[in-house]
PDB file of N, CA and C in Angstrom:
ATOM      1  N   UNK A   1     -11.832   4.020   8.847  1.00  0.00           N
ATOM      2  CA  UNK A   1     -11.416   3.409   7.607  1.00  0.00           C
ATOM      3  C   UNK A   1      -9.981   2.906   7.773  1.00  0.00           C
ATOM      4  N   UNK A   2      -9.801   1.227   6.823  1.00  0.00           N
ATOM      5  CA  UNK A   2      -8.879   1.133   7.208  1.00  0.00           C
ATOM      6  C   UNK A   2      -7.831   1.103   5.965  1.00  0.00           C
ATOM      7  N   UNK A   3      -6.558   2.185   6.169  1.00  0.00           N
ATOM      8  CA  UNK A   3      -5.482   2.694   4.621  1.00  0.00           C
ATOM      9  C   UNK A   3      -4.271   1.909   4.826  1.00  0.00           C
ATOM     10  N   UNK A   4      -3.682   0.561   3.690  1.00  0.00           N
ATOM     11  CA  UNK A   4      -2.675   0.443   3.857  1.00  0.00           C
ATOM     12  C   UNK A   4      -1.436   1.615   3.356  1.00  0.00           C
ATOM     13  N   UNK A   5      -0.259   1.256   3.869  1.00  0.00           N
ATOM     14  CA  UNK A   5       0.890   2.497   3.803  1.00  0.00           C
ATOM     15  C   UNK A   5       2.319   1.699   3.555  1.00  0.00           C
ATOM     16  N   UNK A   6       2.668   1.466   2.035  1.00  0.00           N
ATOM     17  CA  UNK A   6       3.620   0.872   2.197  1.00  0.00           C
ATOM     18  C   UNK A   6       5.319   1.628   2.693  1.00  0.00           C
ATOM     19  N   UNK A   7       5.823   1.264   3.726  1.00  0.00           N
ATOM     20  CA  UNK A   7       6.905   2.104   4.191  1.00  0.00           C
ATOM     21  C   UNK A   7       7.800   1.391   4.407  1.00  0.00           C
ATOM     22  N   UNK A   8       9.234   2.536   4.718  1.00  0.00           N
ATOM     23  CA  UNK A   8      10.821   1.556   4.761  1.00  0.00           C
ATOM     24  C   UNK A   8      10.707   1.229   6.280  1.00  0.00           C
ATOM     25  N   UNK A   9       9.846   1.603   7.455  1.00  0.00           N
ATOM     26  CA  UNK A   9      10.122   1.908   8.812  1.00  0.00           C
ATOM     27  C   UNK A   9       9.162   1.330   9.291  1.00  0.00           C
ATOM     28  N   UNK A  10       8.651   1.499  10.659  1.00  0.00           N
ATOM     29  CA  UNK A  10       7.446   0.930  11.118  1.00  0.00           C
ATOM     30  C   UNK A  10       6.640   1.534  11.753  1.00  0.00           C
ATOM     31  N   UNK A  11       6.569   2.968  12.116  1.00  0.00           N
ATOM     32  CA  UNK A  11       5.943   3.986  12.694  1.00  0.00           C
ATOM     33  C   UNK A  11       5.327   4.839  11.728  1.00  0.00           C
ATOM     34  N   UNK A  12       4.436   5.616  12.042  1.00  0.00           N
ATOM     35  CA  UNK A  12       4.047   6.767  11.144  1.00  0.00           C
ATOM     36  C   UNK A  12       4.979   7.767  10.638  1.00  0.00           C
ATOM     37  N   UNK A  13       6.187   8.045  11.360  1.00  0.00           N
ATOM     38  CA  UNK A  13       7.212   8.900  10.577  1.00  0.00           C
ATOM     39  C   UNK A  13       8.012   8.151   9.658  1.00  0.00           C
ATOM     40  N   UNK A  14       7.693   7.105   9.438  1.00  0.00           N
ATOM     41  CA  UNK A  14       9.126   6.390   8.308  1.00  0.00           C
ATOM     42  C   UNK A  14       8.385   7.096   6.913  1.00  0.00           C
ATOM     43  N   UNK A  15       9.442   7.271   6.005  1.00  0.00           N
ATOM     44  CA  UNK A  15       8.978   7.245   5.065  1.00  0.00           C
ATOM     45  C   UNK A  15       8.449   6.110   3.917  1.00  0.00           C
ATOM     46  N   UNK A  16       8.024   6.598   2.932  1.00  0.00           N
ATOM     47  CA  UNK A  16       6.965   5.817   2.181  1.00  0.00           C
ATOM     48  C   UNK A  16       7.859   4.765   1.718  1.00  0.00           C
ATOM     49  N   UNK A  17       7.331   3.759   1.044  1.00  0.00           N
ATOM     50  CA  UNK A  17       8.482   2.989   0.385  1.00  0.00           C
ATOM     51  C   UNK A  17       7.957   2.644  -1.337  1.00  0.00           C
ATOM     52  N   UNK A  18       8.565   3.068  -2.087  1.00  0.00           N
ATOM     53  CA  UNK A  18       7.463   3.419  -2.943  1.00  0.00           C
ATOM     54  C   UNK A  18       7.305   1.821  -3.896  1.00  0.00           C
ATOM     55  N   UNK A  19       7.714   0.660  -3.190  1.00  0.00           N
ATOM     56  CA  UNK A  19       7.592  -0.342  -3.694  1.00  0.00           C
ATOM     57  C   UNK A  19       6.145  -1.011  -3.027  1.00  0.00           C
ATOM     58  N   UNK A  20       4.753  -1.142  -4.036  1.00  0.00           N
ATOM     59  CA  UNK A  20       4.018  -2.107  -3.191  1.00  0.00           C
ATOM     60  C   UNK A  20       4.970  -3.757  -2.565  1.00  0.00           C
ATOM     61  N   UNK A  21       4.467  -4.686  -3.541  1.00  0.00           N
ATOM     62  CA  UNK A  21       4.780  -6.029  -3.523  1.00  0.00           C
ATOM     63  C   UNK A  21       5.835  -6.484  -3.046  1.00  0.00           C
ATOM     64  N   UNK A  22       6.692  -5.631  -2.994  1.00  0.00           N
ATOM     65  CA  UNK A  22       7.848  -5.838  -2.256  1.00  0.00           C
ATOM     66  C   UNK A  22       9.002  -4.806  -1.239  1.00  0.00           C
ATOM     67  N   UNK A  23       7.403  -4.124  -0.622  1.00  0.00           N
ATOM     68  CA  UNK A  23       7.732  -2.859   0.399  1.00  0.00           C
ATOM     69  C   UNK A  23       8.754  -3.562   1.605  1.00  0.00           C
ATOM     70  N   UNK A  24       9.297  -2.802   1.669  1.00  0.00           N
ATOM     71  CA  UNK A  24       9.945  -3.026   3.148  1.00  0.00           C
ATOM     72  C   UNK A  24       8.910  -3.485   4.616  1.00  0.00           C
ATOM     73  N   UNK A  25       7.754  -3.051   4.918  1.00  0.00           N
ATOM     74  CA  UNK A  25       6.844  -2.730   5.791  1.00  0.00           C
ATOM     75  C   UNK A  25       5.561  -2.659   4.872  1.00  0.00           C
ATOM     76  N   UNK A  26       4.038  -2.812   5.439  1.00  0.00           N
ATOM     77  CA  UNK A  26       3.082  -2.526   4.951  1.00  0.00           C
ATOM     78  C   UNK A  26       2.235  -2.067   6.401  1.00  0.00           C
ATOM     79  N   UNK A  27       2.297  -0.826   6.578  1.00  0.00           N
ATOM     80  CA  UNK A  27       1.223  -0.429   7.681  1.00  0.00           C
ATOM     81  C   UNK A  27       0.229  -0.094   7.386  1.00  0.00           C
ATOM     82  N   UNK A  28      -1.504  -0.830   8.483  1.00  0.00           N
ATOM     83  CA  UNK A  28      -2.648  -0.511   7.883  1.00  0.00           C
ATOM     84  C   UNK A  28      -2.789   0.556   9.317  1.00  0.00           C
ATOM     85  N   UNK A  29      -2.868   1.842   8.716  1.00  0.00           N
ATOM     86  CA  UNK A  29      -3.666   2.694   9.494  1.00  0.00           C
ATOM     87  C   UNK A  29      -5.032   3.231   9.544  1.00  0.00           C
ATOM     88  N   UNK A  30      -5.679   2.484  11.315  1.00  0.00           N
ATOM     89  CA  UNK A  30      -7.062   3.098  10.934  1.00  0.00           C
ATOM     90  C   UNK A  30      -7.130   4.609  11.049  1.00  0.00           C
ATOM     91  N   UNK A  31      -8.006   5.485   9.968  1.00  0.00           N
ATOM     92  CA  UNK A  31      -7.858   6.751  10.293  1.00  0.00           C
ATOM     93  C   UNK A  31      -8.272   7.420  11.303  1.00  0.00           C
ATOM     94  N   UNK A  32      -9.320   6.926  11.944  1.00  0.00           N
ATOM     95  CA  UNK A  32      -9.857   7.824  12.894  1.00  0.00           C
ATOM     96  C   UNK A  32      -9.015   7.949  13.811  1.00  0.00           C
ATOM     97  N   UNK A  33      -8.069   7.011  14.144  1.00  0.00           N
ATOM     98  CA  UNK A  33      -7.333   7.095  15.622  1.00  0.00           C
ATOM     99  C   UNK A  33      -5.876   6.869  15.072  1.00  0.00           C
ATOM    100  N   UNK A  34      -5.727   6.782  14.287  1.00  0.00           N
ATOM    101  CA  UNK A  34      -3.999   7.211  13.832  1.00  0.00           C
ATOM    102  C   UNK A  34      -3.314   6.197  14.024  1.00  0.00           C
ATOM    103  N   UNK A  35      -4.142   4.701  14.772  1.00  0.00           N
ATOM    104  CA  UNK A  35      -2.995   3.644  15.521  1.00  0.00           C
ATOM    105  C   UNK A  35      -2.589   3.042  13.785  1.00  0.00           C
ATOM    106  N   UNK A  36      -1.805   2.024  14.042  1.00  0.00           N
ATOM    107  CA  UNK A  36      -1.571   1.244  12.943  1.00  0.00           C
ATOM    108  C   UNK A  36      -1.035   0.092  13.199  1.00  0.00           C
ATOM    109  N   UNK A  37      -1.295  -0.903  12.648  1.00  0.00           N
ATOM    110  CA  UNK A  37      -1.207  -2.400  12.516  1.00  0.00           C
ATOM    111  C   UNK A  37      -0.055  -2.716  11.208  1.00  0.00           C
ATOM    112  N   UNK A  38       1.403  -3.273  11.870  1.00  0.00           N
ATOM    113  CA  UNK A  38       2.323  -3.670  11.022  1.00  0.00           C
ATOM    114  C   UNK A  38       2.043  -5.106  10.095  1.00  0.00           C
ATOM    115  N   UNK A  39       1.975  -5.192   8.730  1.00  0.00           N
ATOM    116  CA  UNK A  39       1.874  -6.751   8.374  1.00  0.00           C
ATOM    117  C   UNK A  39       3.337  -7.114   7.751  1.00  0.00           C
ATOM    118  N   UNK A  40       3.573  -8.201   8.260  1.00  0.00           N
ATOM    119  CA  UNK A  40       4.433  -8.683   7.694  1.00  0.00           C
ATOM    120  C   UNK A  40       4.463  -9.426   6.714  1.00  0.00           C
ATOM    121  N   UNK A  41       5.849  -8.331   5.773  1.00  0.00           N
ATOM    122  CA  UNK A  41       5.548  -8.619   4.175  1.00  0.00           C
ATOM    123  C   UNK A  41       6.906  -9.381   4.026  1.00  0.00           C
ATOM    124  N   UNK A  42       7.585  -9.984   5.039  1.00  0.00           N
ATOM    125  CA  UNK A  42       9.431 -10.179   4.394  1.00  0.00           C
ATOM    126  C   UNK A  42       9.161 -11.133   3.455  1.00  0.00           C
ATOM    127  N   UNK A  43       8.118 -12.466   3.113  1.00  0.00           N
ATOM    128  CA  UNK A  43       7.718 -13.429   2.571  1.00  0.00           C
ATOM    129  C   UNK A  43       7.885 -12.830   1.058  1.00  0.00           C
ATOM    130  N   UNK A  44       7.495 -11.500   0.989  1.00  0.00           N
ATOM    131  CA  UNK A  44       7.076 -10.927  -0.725  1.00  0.00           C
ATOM    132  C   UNK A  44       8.619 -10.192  -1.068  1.00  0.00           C
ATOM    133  N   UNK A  45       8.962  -9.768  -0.052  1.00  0.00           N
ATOM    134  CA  UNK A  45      10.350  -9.371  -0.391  1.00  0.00           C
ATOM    135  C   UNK A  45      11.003 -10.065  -0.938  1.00  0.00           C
ATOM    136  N   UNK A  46      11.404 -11.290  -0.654  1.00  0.00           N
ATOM    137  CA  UNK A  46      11.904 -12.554  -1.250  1.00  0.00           C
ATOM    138  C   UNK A  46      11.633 -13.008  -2.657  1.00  0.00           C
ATOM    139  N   UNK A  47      10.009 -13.283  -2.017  1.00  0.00           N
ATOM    140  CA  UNK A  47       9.431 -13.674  -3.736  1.00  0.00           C
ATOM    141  C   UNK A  47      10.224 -14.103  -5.226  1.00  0.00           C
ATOM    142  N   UNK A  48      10.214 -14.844  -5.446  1.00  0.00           N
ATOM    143  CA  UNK A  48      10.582 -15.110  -6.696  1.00  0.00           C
ATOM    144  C   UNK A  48       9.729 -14.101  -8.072  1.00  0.00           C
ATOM    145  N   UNK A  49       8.429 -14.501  -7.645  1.00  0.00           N
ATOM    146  CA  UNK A  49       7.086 -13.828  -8.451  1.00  0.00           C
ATOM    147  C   UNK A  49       6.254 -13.996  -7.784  1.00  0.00           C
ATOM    148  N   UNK A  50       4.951 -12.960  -8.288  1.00  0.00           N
ATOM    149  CA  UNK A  50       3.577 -13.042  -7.464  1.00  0.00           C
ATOM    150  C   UNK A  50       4.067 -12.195  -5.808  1.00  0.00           C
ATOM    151  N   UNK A  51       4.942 -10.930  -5.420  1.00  0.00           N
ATOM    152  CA  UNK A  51       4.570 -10.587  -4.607  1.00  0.00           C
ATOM    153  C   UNK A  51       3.738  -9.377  -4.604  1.00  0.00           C
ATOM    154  N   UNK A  52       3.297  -8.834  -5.256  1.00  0.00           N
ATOM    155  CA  UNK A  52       2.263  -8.142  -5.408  1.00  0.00           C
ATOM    156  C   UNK A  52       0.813  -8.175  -5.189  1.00  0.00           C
ATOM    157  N   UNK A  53       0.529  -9.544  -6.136  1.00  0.00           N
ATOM    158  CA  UNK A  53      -0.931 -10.115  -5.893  1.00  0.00           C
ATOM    159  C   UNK A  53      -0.850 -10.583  -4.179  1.00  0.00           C
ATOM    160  N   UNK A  54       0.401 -11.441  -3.725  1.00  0.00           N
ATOM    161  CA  UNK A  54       0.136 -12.143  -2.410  1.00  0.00           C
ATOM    162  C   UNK A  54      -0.057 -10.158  -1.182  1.00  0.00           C
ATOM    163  N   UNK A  55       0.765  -9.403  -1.856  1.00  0.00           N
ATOM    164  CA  UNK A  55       0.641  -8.349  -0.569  1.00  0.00           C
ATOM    165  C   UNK A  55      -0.737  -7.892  -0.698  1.00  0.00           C
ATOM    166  N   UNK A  56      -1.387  -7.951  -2.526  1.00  0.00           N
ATOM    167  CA  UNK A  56      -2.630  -7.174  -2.464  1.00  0.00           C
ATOM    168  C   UNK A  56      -3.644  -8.069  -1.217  1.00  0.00           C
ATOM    169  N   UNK A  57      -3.593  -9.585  -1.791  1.00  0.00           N
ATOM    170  CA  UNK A  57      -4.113 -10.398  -0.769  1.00  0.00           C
ATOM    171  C   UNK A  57      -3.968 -10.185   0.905  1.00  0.00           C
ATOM    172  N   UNK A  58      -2.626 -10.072   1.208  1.00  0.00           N
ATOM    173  CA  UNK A  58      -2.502  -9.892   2.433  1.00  0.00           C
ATOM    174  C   UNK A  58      -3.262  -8.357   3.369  1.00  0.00           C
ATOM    175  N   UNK A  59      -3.754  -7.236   2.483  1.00  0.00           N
ATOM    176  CA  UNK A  59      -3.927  -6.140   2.737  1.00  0.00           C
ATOM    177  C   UNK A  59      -6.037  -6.066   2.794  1.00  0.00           C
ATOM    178  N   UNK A  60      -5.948  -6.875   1.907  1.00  0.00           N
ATOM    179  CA  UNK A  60      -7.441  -7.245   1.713  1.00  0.00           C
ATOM    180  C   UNK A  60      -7.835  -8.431   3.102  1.00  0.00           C
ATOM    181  N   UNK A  61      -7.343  -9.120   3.165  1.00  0.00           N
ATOM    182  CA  UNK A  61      -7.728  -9.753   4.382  1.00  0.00           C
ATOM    183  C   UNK A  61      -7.271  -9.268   5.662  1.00  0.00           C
ATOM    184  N   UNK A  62      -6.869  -8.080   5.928  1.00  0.00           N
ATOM    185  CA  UNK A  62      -6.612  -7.078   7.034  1.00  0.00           C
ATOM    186  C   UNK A  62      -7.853  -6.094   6.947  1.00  0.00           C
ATOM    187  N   UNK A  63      -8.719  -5.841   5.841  1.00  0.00           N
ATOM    188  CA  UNK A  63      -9.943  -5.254   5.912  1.00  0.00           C
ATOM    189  C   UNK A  63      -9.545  -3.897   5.376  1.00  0.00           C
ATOM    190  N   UNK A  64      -8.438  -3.580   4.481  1.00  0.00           N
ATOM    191  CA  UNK A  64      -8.471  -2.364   4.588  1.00  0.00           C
ATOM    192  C   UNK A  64      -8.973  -1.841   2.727  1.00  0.00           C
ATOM    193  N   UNK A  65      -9.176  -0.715   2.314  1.00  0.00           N
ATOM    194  CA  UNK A  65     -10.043  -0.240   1.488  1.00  0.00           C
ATOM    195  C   UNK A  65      -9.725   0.783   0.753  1.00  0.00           C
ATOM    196  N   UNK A  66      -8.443   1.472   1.111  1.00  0.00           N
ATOM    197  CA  UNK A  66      -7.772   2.373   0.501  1.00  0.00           C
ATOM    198  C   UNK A  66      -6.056   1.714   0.447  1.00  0.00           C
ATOM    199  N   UNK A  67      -5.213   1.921  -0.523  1.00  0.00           N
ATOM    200  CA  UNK A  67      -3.591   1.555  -0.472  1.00  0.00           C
ATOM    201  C   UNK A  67      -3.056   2.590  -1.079  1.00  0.00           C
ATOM    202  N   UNK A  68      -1.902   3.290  -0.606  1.00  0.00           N
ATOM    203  CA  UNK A  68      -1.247   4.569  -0.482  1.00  0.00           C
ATOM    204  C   UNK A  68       0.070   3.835  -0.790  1.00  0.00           C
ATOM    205  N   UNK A  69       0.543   4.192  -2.155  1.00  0.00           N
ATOM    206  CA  UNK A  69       1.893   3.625  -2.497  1.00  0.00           C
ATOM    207  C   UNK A  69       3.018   4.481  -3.573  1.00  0.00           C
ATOM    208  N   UNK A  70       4.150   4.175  -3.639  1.00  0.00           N
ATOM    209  CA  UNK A  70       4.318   4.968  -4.920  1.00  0.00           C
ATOM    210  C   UNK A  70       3.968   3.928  -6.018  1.00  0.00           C
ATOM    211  N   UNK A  71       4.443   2.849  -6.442  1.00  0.00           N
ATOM    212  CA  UNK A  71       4.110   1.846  -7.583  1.00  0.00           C
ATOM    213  C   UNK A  71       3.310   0.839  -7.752  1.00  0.00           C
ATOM    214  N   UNK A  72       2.809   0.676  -8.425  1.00  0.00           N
ATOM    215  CA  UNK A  72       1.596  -0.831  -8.387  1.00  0.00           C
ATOM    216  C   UNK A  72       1.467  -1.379  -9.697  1.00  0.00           C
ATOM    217  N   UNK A  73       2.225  -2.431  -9.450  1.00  0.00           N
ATOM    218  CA  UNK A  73       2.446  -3.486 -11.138  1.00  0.00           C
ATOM    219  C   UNK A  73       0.738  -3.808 -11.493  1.00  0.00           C
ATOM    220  N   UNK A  74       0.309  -4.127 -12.911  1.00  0.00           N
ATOM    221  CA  UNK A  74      -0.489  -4.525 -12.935  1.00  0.00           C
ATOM    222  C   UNK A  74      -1.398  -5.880 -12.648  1.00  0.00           C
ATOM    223  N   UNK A  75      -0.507  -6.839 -12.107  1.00  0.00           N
ATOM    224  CA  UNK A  75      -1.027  -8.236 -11.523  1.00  0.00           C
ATOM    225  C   UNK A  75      -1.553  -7.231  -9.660  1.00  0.00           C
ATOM    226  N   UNK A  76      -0.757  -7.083  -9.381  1.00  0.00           N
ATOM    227  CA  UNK A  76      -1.542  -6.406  -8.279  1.00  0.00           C
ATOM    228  C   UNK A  76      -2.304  -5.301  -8.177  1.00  0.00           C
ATOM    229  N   UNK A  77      -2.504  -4.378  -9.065  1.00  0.00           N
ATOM    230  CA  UNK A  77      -3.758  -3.517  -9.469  1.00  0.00           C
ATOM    231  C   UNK A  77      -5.205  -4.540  -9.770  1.00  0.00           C
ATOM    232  N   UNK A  78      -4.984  -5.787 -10.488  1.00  0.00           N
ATOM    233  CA  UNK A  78      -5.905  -6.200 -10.784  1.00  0.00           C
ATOM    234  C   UNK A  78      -6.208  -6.974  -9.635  1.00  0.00           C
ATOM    235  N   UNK A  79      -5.542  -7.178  -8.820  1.00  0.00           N
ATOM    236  CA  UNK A  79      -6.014  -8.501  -7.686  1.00  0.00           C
ATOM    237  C   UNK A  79      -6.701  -7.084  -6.153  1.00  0.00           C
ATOM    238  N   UNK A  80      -5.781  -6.036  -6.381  1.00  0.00           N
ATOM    239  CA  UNK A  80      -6.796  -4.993  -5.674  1.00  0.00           C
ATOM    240  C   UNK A  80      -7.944  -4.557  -5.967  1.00  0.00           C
ATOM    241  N   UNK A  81      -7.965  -4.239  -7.440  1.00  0.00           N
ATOM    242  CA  UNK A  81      -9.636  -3.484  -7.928  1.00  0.00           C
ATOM    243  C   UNK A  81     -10.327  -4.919  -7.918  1.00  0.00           C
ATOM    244  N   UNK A  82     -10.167  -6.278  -7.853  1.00  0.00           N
ATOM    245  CA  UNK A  82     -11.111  -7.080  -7.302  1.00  0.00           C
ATOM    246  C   UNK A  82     -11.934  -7.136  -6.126  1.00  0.00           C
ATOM    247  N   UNK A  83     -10.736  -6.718  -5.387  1.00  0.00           N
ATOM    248  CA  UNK A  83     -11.142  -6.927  -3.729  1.00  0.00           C
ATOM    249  C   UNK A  83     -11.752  -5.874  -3.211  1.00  0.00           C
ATOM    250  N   UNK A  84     -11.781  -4.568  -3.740  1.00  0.00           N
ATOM    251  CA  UNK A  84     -12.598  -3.652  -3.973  1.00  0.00           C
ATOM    252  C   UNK A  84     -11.628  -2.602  -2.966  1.00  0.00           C
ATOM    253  N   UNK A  85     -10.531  -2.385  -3.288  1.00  0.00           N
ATOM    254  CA  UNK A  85      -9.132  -1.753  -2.480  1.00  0.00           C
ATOM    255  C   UNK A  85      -9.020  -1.182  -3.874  1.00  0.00           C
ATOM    256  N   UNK A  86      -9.040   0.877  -3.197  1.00  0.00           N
ATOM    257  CA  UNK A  86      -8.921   1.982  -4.136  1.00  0.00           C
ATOM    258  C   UNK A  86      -7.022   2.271  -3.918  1.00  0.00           C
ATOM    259  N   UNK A  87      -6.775   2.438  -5.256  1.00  0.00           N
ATOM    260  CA  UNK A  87      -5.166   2.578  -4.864  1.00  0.00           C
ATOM    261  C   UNK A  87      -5.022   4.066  -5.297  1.00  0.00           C
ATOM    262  N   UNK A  88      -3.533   4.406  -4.341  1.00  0.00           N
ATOM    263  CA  UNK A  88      -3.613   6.125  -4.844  1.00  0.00           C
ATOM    264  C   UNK A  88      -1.825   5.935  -4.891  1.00  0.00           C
ATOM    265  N   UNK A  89      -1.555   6.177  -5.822  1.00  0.00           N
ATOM    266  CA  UNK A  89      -0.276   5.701  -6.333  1.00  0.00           C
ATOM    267  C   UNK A  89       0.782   7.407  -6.369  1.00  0.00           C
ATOM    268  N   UNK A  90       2.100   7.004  -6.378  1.00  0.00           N
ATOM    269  CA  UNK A  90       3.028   8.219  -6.408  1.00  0.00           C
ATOM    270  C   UNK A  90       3.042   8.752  -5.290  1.00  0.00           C
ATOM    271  N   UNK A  91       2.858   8.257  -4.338  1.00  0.00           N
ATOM    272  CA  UNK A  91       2.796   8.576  -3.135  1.00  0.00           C
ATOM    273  C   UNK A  91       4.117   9.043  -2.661  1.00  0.00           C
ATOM    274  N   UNK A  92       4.404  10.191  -1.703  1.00  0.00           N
ATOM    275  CA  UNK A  92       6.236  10.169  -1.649  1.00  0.00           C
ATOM    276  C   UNK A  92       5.844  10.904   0.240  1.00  0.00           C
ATOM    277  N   UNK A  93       6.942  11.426   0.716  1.00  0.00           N
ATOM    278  CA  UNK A  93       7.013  11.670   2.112  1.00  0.00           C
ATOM    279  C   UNK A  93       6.726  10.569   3.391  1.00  0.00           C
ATOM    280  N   UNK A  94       6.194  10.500   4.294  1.00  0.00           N
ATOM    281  CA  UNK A  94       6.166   9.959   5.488  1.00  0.00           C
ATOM    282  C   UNK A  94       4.780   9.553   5.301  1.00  0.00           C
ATOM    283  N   UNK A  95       4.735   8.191   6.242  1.00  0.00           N
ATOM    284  CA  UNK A  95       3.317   7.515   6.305  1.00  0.00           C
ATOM    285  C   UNK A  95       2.086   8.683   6.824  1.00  0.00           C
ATOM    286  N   UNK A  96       2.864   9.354   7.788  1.00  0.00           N
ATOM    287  CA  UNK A  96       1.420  10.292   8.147  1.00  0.00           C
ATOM    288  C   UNK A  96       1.510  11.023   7.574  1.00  0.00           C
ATOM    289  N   UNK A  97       2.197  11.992   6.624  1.00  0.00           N
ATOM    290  CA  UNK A  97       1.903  12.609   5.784  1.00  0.00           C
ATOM    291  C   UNK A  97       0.831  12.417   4.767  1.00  0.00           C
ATOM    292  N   UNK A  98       1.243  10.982   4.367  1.00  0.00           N
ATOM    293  CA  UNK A  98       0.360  10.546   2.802  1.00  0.00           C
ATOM    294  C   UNK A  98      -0.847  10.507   3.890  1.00  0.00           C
ATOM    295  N   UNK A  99      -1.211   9.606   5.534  1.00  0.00           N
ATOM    296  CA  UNK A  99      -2.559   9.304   5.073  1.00  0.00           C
ATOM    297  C   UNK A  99      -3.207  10.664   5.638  1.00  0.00           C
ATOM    298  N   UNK A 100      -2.834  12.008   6.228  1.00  0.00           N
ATOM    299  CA  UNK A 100      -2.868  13.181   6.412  1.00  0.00           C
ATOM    300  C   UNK A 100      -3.636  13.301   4.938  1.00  0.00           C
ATOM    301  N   UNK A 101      -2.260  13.831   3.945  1.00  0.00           N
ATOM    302  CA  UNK A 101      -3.468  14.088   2.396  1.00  0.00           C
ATOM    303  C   UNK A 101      -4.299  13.477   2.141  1.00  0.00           C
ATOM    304  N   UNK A 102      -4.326  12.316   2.446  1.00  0.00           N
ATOM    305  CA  UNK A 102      -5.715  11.315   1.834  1.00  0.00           C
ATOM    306  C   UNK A 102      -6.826  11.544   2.319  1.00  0.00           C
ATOM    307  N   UNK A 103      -6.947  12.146   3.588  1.00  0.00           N
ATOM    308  CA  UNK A 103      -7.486  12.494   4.477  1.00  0.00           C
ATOM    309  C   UNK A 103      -8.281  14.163   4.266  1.00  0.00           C
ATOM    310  N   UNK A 104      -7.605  14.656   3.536  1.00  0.00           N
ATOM    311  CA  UNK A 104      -7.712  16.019   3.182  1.00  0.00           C
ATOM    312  C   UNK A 104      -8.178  16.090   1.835  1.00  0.00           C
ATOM    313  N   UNK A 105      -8.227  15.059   1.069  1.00  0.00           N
ATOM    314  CA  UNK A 105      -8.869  14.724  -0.385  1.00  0.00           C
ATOM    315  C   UNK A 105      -7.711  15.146  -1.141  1.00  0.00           C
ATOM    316  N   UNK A 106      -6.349  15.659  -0.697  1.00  0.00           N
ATOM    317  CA  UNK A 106      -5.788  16.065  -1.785  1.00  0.00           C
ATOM    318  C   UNK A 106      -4.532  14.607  -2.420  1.00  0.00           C
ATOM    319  N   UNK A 107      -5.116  13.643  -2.964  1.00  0.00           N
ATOM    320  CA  UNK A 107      -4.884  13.063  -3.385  1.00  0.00           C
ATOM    321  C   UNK A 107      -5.948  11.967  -5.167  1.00  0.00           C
ATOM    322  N   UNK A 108      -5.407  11.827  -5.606  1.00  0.00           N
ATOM    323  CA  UNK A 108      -6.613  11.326  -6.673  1.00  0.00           C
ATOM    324  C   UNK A 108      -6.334   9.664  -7.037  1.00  0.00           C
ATOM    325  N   UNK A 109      -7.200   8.873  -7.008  1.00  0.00           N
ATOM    326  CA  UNK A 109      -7.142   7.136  -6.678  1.00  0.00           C
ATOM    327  C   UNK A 109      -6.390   6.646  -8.668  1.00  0.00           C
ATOM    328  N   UNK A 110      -6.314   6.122  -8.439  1.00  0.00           N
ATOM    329  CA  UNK A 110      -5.471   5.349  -9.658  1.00  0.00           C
ATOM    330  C   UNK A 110      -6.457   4.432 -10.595  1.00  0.00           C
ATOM    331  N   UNK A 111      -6.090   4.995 -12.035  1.00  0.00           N
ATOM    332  CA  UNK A 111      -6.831   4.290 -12.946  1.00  0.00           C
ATOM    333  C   UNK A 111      -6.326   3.246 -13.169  1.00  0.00           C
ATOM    334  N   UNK A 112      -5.404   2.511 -13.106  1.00  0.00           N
ATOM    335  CA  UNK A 112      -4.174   1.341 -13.515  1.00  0.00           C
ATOM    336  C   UNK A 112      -3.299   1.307 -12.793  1.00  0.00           C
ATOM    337  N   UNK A 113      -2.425   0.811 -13.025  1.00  0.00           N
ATOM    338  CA  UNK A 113      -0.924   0.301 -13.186  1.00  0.00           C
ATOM    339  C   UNK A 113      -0.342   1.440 -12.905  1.00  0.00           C
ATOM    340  N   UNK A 114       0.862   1.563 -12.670  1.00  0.00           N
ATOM    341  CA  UNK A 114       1.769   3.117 -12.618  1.00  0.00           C
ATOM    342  C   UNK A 114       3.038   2.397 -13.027  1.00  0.00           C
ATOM    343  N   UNK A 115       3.205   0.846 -13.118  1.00  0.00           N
ATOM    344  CA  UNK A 115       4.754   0.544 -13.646  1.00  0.00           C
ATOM    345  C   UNK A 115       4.263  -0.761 -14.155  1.00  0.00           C
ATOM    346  N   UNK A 116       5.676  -1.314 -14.800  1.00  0.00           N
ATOM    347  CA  UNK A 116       5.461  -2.737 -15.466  1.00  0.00           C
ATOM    348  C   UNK A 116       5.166  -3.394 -14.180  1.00  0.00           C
ATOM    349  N   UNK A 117       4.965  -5.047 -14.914  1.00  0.00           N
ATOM    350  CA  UNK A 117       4.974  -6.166 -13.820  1.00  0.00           C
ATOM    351  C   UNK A 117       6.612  -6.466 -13.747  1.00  0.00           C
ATOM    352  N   UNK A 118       7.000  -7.184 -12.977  1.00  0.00           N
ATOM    353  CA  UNK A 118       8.407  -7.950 -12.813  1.00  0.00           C
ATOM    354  C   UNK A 118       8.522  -9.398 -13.314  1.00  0.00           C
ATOM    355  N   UNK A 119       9.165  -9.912 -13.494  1.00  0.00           N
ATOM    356  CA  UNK A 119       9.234 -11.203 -13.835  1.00  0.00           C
ATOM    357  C   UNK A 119      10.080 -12.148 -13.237  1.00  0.00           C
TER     358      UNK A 119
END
């Protein structure tokens, strides 16, 4: 399975970054083998608006099916529960940590939003 991980770093020890849309890093780790695939998000960092929906986009066309974050505005909650990407929000510690718990079920997927949108 493949979990995006939004983080400040680019390895499995960085910690989380608890911004989706405009994370520092977005790593998709497949779980079975721990590797991970960096996407580059500096484009959404920038953003004026819309980096949320463009990272949900960018994470969905990497194939992945779970997103491990601390925040998720609601323009990008809705452009994820389209694409059929479960989000598990409040996420805090190191990339392998979170996808460790996720992994262990001790985490619970997100009904909504967890913050405003930006403007």
């Amino acid at each position: 399975m493949k979990v995006a991980v939004t983080s400040t770093g680019t390895e499995l020890s960085s910690p989380i970054d608890p911004r989706f849309g405009r994370a520092a890093h977005i790593l998709v780790v497949d779980t079975e083998t721990m590797s991970c695939e960096l996407l580059d998000n500096s484009a959404n960092i920038r953003a004026f608006k819309g980096a949320g929906i463009q990272a949900a986009t960018m994470i969905a066309d990497a194939g992945v099916q779970v997103l491990l974050t601390g925040y998720c505005g609601p323009n990008a909650f809705r452009t994820l529960e389209a694409a059929g990407i479960k989000v598990v929000s409040d996420i805090q510690g190191t990339v392998e940590q979170a996808v460790q718990e996720f992994l262990q079920g001790k985490v619970q997927y997100s009904q909504g939003a967890n913050v405003e949108g930006h403007w």
